[in-house]
Structures are given as C-alpha cells and as structure tokens.
C-alpha atoms as a PDB file:
ATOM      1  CA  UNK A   1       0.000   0.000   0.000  1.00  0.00           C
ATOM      2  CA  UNK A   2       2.630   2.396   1.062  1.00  0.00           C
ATOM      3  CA  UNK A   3       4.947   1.110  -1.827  1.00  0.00           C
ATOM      4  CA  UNK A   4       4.481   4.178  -3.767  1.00  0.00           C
ATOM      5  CA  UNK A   5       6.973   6.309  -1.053  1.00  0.00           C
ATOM      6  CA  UNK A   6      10.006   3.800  -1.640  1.00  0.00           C
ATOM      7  CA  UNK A   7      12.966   4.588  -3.409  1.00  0.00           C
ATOM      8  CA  UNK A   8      13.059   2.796  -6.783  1.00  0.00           C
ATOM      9  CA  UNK A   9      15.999   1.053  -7.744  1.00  0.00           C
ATOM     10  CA  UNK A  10      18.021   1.506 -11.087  1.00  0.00           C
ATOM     11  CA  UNK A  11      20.267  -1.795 -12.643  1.00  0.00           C
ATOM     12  CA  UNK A  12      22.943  -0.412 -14.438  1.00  0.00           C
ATOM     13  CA  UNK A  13      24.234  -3.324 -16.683  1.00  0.00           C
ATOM     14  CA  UNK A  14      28.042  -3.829 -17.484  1.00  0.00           C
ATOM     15  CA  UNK A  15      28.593  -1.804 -20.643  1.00  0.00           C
ATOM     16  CA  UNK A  16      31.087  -5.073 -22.298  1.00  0.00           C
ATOM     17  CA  UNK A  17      31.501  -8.236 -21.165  1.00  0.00           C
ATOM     18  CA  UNK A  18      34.494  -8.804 -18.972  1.00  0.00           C
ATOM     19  CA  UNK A  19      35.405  -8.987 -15.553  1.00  0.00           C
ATOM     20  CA  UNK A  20      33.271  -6.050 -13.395  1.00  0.00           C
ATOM     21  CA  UNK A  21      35.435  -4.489 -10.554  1.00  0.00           C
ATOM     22  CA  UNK A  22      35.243  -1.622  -7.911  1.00  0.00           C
ATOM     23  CA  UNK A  23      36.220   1.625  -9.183  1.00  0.00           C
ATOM     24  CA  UNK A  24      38.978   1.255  -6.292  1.00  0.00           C
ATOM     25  CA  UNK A  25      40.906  -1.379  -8.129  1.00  0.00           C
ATOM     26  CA  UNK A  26      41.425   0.554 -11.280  1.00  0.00           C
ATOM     27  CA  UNK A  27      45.053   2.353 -12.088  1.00  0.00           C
ATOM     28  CA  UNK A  28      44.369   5.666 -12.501  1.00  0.00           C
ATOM     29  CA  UNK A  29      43.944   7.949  -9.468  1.00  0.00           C
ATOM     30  CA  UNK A  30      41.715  10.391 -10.745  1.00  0.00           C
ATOM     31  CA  UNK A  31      38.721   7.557 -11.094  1.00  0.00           C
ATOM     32  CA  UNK A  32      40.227   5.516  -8.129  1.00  0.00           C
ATOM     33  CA  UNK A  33      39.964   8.080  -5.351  1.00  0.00           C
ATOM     34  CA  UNK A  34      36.373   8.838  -6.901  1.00  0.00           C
ATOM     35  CA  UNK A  35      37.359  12.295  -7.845  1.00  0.00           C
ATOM     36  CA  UNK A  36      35.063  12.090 -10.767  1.00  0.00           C
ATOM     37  CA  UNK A  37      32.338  10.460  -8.833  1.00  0.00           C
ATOM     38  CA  UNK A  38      31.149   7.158  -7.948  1.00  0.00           C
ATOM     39  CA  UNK A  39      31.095   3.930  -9.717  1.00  0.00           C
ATOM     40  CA  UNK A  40      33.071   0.837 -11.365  1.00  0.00           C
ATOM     41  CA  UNK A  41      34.731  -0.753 -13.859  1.00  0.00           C
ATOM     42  CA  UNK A  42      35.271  -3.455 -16.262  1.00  0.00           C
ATOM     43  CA  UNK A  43      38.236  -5.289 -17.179  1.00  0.00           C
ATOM     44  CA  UNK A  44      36.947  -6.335 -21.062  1.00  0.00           C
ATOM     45  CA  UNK A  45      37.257  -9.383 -22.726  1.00  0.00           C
ATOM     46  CA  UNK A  46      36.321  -7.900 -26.271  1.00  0.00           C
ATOM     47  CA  UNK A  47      35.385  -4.636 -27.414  1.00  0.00           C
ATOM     48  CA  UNK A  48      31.799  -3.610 -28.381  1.00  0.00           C
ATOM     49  CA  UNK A  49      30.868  -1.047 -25.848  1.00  0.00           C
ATOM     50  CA  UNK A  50      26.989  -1.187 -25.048  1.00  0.00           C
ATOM     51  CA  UNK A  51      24.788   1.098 -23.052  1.00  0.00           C
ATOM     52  CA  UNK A  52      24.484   0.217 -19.390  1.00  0.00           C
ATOM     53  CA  UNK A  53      21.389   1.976 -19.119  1.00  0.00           C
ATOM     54  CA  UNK A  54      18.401   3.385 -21.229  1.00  0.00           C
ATOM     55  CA  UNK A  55      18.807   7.100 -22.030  1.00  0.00           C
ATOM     56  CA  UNK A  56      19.800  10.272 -23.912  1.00  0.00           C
ATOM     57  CA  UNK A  57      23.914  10.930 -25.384  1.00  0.00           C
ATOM     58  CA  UNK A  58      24.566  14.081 -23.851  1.00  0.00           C
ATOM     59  CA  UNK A  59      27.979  13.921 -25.518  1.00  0.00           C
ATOM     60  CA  UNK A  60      30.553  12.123 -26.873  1.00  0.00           C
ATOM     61  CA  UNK A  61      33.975  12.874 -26.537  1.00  0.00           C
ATOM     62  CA  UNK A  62      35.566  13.405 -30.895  1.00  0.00           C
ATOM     63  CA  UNK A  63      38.389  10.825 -29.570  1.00  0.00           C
ATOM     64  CA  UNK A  64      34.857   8.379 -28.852  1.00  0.00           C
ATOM     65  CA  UNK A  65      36.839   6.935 -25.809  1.00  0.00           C
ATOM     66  CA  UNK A  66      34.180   8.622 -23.489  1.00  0.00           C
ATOM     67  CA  UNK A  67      30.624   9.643 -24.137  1.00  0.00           C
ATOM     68  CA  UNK A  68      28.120  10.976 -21.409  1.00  0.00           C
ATOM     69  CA  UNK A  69      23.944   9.143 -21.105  1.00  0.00           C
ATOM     70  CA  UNK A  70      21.897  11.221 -19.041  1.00  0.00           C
ATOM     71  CA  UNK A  71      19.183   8.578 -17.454  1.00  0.00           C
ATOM     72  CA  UNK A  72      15.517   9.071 -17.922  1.00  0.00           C
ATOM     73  CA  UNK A  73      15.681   9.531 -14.032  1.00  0.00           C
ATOM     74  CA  UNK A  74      18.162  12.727 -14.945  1.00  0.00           C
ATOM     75  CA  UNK A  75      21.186  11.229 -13.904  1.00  0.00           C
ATOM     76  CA  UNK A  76      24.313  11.213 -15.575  1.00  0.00           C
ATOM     77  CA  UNK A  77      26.967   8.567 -15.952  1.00  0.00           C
ATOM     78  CA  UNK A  78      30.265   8.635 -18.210  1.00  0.00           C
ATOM     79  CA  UNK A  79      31.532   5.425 -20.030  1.00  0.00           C
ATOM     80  CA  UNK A  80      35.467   5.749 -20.029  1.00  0.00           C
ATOM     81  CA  UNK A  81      36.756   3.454 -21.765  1.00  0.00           C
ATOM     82  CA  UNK A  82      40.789   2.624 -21.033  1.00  0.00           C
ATOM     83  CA  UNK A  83      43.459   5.162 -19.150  1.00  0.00           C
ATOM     84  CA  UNK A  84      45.111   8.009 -21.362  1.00  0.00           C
ATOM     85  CA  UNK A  85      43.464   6.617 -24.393  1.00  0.00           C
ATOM     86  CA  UNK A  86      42.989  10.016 -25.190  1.00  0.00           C
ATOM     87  CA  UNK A  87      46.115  10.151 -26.313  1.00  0.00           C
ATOM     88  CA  UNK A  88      45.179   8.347 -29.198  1.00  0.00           C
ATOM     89  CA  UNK A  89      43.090  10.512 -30.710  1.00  0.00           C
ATOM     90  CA  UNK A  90      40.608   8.223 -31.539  1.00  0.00           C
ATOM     91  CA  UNK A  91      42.547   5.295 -33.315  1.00  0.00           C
ATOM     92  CA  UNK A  92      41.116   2.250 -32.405  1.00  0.00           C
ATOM     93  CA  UNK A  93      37.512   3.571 -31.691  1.00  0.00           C
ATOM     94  CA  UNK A  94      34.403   3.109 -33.741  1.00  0.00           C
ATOM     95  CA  UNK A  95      31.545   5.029 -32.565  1.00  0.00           C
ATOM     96  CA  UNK A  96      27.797   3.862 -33.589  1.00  0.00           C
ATOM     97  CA  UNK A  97      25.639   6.986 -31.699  1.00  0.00           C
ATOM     98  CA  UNK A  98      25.406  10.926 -31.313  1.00  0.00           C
ATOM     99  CA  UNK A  99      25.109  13.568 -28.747  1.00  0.00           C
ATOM    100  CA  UNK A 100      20.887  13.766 -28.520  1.00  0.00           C
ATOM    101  CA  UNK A 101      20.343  10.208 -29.481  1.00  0.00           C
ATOM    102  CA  UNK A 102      18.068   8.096 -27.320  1.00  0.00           C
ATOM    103  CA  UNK A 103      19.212   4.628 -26.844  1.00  0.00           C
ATOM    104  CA  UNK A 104      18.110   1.562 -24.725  1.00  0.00           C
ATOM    105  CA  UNK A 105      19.983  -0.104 -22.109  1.00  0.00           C
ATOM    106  CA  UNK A 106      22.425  -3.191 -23.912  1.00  0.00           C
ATOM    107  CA  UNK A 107      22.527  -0.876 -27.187  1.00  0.00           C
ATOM    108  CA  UNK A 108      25.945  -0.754 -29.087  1.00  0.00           C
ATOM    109  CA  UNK A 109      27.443   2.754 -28.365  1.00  0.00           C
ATOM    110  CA  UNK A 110      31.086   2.159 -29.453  1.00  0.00           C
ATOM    111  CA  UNK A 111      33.609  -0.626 -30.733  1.00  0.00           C
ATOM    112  CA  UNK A 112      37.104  -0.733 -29.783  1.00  0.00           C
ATOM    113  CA  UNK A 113      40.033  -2.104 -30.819  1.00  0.00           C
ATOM    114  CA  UNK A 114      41.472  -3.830 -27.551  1.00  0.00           C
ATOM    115  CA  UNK A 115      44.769  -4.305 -29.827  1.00  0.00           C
ATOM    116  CA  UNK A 116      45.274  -0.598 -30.531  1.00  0.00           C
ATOM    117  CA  UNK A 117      44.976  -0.121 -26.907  1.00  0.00           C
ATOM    118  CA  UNK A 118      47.334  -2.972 -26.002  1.00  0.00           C
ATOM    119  CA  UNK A 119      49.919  -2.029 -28.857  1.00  0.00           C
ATOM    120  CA  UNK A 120      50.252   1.325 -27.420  1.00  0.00           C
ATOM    121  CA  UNK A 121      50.931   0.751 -24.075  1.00  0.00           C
ATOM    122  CA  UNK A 122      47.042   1.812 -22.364  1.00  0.00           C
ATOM    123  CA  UNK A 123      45.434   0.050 -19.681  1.00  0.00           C
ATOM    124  CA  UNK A 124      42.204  -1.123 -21.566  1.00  0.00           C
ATOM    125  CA  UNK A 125      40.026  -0.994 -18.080  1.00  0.00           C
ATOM    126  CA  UNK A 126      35.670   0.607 -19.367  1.00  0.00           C
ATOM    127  CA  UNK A 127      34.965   2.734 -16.438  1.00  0.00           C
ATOM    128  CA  UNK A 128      31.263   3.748 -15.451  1.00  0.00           C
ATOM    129  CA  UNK A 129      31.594   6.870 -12.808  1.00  0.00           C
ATOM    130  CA  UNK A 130      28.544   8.782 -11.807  1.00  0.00           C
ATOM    131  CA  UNK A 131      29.958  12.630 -11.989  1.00  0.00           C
ATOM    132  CA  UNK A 132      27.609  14.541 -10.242  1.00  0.00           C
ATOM    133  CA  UNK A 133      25.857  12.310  -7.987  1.00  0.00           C
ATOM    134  CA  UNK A 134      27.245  13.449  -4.746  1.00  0.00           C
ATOM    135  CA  UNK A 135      25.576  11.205  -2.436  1.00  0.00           C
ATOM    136  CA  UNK A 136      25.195   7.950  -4.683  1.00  0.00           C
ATOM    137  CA  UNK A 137      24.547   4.566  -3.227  1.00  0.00           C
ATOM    138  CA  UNK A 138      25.819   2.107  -5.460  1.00  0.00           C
ATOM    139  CA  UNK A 139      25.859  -1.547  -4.598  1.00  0.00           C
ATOM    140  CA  UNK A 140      28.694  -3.073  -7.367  1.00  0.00           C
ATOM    141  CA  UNK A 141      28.571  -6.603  -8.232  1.00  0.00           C
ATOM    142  CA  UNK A 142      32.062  -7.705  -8.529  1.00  0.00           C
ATOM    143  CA  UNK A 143      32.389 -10.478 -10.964  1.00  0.00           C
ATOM    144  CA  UNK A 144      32.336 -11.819 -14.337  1.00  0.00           C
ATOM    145  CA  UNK A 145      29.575 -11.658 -17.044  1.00  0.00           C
ATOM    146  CA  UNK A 146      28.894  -9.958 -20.116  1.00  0.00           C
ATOM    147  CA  UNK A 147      27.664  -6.852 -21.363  1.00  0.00           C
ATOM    148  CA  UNK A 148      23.887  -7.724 -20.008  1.00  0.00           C
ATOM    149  CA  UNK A 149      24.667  -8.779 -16.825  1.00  0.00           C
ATOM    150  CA  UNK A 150      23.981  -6.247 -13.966  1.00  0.00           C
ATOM    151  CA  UNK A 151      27.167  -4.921 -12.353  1.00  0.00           C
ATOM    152  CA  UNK A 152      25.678  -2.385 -10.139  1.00  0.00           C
ATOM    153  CA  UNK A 153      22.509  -1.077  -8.410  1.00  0.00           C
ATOM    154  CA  UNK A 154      21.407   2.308  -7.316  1.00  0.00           C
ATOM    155  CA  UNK A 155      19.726   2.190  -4.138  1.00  0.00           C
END
C-alpha cells in the first residue's frame, strides 16, 4: 500500500563483457579516489561497448573513448573506456551513436580495438563513474559476465 513512497531502484548493466570491478581497483587515481564520482569498472574481454542503461547521449567525446547518457531519471553517468586513451586521438575507436540520441539499455554505443589499446601501451580498463551524484549509493557486483549482466545497483 505504502509502496508508492520507496525509493526505486536503477540496474545499471556492465557496458562489455568482462570482468566487473570496484572503481577502487582501477590504475588511474583520478577515477580511483572517486574524484570524478562514484562507480566501477570493467576489465573487457572484447570490445563492443553497449549502453548500461536506457537514455539520452549528452555527448561524446571526438576521440569516442568517453561519451556521457543522461538517465531518464536525470542522472548522468560517463563510459570511459581505457586510461590516457585520449592520447590516441581516436585510433582504435568506432563510434555507432550521437550527442541527442536516445538509446536503450544493452545498445551498441562504441567498438574498440582492444589491440590498438594494447599495442600502445594503455590500460584497456571501461569505467562507469557517476559525476555529479554526490551522495550515490551504489551496490557493485564484482564479478564476471557480459555486457547484459547487472554490475551495479542504485539504491
């Protein structure tokens, strides 16, 4: 009866298959001391990057390592995929969506070359950090599964 006042919660599913991991365990400080929010990771075992949630592109970065879904609850999450692949200035990534294009949770956003990646020396790790969700409760399911299995929960 009272169900209608509880907090609803929100599966985000891992964006590639792979092994999921806390945002903690990942090499780069500026994700693993949460300074761009909360969240987790992926260690990927191939590289089609799919939406972990249903949504709007509110941007893509034009190196397509990184893009930005807002939710349909209004929250925002960024898919980063690798550390410093910015550096290479988009070789290796294939992007399949634009900035205002709705898409569905388990869509394909972007393909990567995990080679590229490998061949020049970057940490091929698909982070999912919520950037302006200050007081987040996320509940990450450490593990492996692919791209639709559900790696975290928002409580």
């Amino acid at each position: 009866m009272f169900g209608i006042f509880k907090k609803k919660k929100t599966e985000i599913f891992s964006p590639v298959a792979g092994e999921v991991i806390k945002i903690e365990e990942v090499a780069d400080p500026v994700f693993n001391q949460k300074m761009m929010g909360e969240g987790f990771a992926v260690k990927p075992t191939n590289g089609e990057i799919t939406a972990p949630v249903s949504g709007v592109i509110q941007s893509i970065f034009p190196t397509k390592h990184a893009l930005i879904i807002e939710t349909e609850n209004k929250v925002g999450l960024l898919i980063h995929v690798g550390i410093d692949t910015v550096d290479l200035e988009g070789k290796g990534f294939e992007s399949f969506v634009e900035a205002g294009q709705k898409v569905a949770a388990k869509e394909r956003l972007l393909q990567v070359d995990l080679d590229v990646l490998k061949a020049n020396g970057k940490d091929d790790v698909v982070m999912v950090v919520f950037p302006e969700e200050k007081d987040l409760q996320l509940n990450v399911q450490v593990g492996t599964g692919d791209k639709n299995t559900v790696a975290a929960v928002i409580e």
